[in-house]
PDB file of N, CA and C in Angstrom:
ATOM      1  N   UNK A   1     -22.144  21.792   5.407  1.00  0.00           N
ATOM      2  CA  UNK A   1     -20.706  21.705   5.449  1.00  0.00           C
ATOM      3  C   UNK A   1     -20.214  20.448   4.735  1.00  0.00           C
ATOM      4  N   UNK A   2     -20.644  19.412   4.872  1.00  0.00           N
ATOM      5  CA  UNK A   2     -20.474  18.580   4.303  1.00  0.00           C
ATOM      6  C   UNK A   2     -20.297  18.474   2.885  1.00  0.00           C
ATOM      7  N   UNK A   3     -21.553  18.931   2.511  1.00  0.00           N
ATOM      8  CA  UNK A   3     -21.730  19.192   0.502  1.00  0.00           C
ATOM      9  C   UNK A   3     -20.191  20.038   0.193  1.00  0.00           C
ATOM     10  N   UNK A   4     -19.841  20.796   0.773  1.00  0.00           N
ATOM     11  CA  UNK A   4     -18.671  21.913   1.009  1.00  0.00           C
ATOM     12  C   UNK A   4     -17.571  21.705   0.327  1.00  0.00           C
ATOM     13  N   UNK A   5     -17.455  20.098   1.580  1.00  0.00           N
ATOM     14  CA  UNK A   5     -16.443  19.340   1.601  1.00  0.00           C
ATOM     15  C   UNK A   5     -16.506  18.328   0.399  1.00  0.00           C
ATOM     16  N   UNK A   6     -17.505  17.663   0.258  1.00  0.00           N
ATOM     17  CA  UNK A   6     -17.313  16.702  -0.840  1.00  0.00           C
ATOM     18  C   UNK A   6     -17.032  17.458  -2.095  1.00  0.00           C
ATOM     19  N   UNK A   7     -17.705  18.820  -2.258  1.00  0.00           N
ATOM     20  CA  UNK A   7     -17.202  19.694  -3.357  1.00  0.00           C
ATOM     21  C   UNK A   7     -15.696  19.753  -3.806  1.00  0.00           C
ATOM     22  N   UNK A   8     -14.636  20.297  -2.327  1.00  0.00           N
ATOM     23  CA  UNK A   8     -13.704  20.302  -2.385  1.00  0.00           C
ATOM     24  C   UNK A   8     -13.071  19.419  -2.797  1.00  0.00           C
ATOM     25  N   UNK A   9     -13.053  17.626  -2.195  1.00  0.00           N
ATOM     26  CA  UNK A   9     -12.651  16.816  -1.898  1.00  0.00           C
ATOM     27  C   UNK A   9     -12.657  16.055  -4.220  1.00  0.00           C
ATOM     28  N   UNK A  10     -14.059  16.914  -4.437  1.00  0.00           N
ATOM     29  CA  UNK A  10     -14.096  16.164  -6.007  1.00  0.00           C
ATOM     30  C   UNK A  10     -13.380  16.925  -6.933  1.00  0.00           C
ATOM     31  N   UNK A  11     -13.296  18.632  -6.333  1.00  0.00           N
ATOM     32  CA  UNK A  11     -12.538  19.648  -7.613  1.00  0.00           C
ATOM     33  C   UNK A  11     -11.096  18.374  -7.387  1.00  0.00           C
ATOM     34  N   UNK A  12     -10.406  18.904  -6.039  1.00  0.00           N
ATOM     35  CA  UNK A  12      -9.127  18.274  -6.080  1.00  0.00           C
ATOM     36  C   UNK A  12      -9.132  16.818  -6.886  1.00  0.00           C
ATOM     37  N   UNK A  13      -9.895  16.026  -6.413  1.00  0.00           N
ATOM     38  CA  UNK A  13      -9.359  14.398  -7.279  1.00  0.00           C
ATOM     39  C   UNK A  13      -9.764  15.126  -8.615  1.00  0.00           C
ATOM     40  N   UNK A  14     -10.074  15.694  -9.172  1.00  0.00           N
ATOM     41  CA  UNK A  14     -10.084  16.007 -10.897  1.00  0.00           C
ATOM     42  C   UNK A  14      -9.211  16.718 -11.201  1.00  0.00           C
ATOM     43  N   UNK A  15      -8.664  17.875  -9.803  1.00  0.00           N
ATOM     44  CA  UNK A  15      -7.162  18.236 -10.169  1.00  0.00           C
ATOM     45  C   UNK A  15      -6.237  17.231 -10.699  1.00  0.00           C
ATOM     46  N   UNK A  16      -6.116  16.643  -9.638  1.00  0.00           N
ATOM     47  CA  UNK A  16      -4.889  15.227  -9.183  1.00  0.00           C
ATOM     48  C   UNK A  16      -5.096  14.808 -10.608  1.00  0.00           C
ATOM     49  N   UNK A  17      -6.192  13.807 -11.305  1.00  0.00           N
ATOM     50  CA  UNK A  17      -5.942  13.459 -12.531  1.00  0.00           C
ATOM     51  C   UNK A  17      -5.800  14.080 -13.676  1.00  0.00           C
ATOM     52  N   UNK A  18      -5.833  15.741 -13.794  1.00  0.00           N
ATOM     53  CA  UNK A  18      -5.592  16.046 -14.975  1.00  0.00           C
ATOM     54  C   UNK A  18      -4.146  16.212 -14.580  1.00  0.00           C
ATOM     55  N   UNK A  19      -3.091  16.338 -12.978  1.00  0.00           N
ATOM     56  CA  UNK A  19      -2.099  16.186 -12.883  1.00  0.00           C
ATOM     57  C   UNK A  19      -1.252  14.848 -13.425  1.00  0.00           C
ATOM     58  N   UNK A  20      -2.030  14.086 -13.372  1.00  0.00           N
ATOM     59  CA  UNK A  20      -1.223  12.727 -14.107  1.00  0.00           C
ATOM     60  C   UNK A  20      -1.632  12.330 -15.232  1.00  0.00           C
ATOM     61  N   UNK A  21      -2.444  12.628 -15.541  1.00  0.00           N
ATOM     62  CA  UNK A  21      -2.783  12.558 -17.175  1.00  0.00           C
ATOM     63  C   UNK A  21      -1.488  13.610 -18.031  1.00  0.00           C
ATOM     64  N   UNK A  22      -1.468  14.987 -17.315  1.00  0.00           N
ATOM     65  CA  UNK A  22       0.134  15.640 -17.995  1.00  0.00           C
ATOM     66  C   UNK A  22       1.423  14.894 -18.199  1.00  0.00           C
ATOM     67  N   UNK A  23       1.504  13.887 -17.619  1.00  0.00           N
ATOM     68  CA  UNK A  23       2.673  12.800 -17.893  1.00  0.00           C
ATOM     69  C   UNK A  23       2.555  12.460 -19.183  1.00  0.00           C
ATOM     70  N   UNK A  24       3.120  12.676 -20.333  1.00  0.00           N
ATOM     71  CA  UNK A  24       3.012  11.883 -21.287  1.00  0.00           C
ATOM     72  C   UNK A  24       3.647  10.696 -21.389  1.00  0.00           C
ATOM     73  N   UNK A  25       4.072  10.247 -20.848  1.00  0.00           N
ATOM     74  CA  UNK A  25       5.115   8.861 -20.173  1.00  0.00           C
ATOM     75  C   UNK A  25       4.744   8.504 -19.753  1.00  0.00           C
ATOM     76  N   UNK A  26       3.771   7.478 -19.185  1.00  0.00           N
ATOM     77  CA  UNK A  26       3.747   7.269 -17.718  1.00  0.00           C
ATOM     78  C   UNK A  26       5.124   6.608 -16.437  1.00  0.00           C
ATOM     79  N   UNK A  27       6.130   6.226 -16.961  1.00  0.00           N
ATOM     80  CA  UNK A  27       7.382   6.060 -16.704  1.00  0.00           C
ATOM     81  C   UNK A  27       7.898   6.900 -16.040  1.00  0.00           C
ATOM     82  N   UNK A  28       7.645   8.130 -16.417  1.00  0.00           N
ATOM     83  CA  UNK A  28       7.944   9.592 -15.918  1.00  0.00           C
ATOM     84  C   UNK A  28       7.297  10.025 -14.534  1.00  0.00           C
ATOM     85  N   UNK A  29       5.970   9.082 -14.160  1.00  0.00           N
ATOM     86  CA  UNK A  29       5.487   9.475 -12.680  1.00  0.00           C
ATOM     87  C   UNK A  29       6.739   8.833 -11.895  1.00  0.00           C
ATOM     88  N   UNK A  30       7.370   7.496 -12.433  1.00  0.00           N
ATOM     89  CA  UNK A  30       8.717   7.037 -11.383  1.00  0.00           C
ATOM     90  C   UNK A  30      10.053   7.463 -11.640  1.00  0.00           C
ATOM     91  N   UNK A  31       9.934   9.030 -11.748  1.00  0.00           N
ATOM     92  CA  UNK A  31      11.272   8.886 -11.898  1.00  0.00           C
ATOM     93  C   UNK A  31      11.173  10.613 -11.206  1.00  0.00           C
ATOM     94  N   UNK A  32      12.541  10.436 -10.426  1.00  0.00           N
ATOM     95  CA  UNK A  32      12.871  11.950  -9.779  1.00  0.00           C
ATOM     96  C   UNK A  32      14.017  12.427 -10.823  1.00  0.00           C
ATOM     97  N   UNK A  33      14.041  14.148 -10.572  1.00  0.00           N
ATOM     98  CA  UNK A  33      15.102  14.553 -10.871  1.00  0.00           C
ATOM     99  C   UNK A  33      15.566  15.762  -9.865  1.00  0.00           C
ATOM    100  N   UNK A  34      16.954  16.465 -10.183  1.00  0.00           N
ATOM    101  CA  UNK A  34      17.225  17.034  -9.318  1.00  0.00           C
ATOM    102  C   UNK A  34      17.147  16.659  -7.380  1.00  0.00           C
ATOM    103  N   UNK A  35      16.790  17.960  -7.184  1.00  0.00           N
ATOM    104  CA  UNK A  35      16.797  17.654  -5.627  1.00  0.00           C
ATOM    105  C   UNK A  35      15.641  16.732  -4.932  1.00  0.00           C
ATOM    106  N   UNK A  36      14.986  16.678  -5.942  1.00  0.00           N
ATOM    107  CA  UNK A  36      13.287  16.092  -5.857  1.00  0.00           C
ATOM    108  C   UNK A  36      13.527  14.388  -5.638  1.00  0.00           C
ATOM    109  N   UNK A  37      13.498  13.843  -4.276  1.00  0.00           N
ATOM    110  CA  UNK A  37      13.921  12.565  -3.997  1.00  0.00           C
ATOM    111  C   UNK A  37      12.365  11.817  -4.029  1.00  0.00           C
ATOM    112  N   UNK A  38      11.242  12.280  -4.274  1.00  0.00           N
ATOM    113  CA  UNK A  38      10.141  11.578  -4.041  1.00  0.00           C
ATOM    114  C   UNK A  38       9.478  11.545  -5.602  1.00  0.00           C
ATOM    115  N   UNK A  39       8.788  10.528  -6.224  1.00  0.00           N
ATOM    116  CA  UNK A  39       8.522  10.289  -7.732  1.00  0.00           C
ATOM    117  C   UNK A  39       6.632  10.694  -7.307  1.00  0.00           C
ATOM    118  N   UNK A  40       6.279  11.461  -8.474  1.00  0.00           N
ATOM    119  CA  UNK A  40       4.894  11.747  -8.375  1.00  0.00           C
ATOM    120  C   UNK A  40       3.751  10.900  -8.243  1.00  0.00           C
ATOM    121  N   UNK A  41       4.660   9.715  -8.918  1.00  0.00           N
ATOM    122  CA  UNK A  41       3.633   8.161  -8.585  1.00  0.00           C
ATOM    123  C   UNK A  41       3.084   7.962  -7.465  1.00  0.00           C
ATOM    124  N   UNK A  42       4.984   8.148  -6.490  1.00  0.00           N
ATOM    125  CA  UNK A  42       4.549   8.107  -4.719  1.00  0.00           C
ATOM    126  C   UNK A  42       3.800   8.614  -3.936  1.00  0.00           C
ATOM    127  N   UNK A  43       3.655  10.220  -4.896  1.00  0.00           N
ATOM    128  CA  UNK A  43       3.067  10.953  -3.731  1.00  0.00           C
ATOM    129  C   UNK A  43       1.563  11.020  -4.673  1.00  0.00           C
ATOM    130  N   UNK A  44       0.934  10.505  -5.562  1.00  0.00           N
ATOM    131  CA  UNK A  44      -0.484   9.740  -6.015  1.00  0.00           C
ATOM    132  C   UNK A  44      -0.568   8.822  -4.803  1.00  0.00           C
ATOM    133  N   UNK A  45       0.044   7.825  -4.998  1.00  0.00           N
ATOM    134  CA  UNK A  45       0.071   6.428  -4.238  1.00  0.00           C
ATOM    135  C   UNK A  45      -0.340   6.915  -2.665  1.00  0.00           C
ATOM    136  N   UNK A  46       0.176   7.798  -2.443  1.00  0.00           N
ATOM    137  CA  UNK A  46       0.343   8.288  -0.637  1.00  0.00           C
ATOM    138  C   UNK A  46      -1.207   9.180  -0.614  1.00  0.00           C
ATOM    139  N   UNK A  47      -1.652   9.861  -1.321  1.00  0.00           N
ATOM    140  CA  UNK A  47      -2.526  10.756  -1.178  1.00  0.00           C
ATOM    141  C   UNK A  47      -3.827   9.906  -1.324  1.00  0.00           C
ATOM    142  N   UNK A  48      -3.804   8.901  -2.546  1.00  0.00           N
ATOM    143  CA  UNK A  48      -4.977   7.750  -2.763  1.00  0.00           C
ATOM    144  C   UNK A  48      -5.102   7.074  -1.641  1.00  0.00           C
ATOM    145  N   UNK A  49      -3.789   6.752  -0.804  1.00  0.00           N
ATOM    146  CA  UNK A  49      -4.125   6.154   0.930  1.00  0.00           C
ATOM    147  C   UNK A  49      -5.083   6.670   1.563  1.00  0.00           C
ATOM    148  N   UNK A  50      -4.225   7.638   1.868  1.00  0.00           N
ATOM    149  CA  UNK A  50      -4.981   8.679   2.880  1.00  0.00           C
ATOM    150  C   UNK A  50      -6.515   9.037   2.589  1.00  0.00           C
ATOM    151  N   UNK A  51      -6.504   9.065   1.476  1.00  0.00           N
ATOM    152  CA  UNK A  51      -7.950   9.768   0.861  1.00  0.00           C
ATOM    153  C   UNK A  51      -9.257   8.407   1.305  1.00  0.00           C
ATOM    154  N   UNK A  52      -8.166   7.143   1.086  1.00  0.00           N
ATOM    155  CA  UNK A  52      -9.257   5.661   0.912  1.00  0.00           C
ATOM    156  C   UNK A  52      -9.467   5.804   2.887  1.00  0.00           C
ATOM    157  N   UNK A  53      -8.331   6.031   3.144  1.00  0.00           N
ATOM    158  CA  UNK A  53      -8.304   5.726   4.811  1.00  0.00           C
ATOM    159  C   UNK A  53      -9.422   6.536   5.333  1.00  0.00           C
ATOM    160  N   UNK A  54      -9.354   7.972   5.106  1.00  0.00           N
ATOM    161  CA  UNK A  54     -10.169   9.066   5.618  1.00  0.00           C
ATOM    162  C   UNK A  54     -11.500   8.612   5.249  1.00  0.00           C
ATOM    163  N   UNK A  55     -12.064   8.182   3.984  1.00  0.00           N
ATOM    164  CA  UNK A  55     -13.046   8.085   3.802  1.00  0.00           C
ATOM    165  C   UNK A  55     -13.761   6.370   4.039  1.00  0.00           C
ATOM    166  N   UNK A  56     -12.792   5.781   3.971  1.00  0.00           N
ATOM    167  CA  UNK A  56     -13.367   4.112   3.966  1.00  0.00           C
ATOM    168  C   UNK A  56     -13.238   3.925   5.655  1.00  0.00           C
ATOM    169  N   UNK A  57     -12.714   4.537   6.443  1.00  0.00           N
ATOM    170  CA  UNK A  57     -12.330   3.663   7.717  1.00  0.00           C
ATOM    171  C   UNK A  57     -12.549   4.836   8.674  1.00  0.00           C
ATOM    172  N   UNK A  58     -12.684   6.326   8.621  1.00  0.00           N
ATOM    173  CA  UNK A  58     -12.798   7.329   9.569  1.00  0.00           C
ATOM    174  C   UNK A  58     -14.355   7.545   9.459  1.00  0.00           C
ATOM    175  N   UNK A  59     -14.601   7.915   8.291  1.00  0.00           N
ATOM    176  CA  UNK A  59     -16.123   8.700   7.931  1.00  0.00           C
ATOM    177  C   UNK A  59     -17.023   7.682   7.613  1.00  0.00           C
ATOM    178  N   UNK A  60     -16.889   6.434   6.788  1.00  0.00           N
ATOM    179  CA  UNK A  60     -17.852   5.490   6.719  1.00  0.00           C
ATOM    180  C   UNK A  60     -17.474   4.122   7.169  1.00  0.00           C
ATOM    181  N   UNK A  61     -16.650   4.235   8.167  1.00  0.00           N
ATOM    182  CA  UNK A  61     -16.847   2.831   9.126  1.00  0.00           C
ATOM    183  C   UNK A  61     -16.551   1.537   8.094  1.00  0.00           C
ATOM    184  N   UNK A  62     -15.755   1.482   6.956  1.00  0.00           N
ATOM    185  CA  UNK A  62     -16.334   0.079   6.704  1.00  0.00           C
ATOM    186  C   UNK A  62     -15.344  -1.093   6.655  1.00  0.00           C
ATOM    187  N   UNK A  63     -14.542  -0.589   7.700  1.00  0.00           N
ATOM    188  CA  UNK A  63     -13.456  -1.595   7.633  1.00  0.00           C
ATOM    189  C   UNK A  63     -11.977  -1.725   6.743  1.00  0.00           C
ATOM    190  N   UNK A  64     -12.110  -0.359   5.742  1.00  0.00           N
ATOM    191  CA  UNK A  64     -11.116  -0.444   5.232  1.00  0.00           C
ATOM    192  C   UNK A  64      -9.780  -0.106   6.167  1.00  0.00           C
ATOM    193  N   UNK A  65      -8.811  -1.147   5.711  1.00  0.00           N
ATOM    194  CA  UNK A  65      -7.563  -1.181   6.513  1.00  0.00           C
ATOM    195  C   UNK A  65      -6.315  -0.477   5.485  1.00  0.00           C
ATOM    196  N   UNK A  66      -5.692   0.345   5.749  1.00  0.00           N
ATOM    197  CA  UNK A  66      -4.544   1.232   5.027  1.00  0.00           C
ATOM    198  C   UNK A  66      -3.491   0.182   4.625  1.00  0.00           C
ATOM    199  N   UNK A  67      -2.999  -0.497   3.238  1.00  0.00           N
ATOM    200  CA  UNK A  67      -2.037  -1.245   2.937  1.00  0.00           C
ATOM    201  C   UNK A  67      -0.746   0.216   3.062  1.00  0.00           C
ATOM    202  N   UNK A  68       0.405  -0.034   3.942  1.00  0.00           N
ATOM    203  CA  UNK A  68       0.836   1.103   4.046  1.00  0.00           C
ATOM    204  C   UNK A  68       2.541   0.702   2.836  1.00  0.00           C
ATOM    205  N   UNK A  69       2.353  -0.697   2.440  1.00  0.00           N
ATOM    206  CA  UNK A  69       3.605  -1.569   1.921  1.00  0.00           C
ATOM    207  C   UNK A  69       3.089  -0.979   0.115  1.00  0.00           C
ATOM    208  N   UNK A  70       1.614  -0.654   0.167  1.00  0.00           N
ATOM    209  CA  UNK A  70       1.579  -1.060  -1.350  1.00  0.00           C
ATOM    210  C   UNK A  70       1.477   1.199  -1.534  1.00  0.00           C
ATOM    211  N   UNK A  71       2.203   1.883  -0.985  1.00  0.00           N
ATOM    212  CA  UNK A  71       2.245   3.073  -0.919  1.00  0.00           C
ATOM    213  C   UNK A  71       3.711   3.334  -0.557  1.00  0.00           C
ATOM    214  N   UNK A  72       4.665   2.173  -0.469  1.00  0.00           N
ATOM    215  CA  UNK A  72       6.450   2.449  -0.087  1.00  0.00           C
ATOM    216  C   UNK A  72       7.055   2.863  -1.426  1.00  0.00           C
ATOM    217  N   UNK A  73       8.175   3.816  -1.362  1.00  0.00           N
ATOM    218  CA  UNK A  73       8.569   3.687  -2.835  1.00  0.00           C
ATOM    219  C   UNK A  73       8.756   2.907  -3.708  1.00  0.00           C
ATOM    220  N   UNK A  74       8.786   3.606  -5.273  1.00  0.00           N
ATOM    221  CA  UNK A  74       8.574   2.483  -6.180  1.00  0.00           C
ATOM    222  C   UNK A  74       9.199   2.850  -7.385  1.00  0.00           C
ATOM    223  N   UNK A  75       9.846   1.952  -8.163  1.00  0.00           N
ATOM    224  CA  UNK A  75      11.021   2.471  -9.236  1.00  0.00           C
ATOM    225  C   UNK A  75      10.314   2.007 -10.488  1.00  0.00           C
ATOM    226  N   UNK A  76       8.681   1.559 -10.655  1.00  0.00           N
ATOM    227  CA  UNK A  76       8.486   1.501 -11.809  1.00  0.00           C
ATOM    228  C   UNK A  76       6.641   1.474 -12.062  1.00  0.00           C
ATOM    229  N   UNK A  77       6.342   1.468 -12.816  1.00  0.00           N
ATOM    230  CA  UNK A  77       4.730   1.482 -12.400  1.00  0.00           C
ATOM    231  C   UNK A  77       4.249   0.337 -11.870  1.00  0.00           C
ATOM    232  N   UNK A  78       3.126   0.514 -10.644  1.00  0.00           N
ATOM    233  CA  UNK A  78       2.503  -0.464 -10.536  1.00  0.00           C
ATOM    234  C   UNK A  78       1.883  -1.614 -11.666  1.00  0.00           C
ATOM    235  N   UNK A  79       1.432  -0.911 -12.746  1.00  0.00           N
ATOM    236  CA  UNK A  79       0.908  -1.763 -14.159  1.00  0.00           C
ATOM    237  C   UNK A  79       2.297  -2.947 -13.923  1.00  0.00           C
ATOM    238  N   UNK A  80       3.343  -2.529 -13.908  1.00  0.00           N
ATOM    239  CA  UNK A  80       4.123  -3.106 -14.279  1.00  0.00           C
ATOM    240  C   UNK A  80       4.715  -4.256 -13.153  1.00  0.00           C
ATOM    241  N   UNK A  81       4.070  -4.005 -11.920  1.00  0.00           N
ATOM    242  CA  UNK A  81       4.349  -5.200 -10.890  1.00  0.00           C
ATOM    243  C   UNK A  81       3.563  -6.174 -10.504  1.00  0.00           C
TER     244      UNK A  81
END
């Protein structure tokens, strides 16, 4: 079950980056339009949490602690802060 899971867990992160590699901007991950109040950066930023949390601090114990400030919205790229 495990192998299963890490299977799953690697298609998706190679999803996720050919999802942000489609940005030809990268400017464009911070920016909403329409009804869409959340920027794709954020919800990278939020999913890379969770993913570090689940795996650094649930499944292998190693102390990683969730920065939950460096995952708050954000109006421009991190590169850029």
């Amino acid at each position: 079950m495990n192998e299963t899971l890490a299977q799953f867990y690697t298609r998706d992160l190679y999803k996720l980056i050919d999802e942000v590699k489609a940005f030809r901007d990268e400017v464009n991950l911070w920016k909403t339009a329409g009804s869409i109040r959340n920027t794709s950066g954020n919800l990278v930023l939020h999913l890379i949490g969770g993913s570090n949390y689940l795996f650094g601090t649930v499944l292998a114990h190693t102390g990683y602690v969730r920065d939950r400030e460096r995952n708050s919205p954000k109006t421009e790229s991190p590169k850029k802060n």
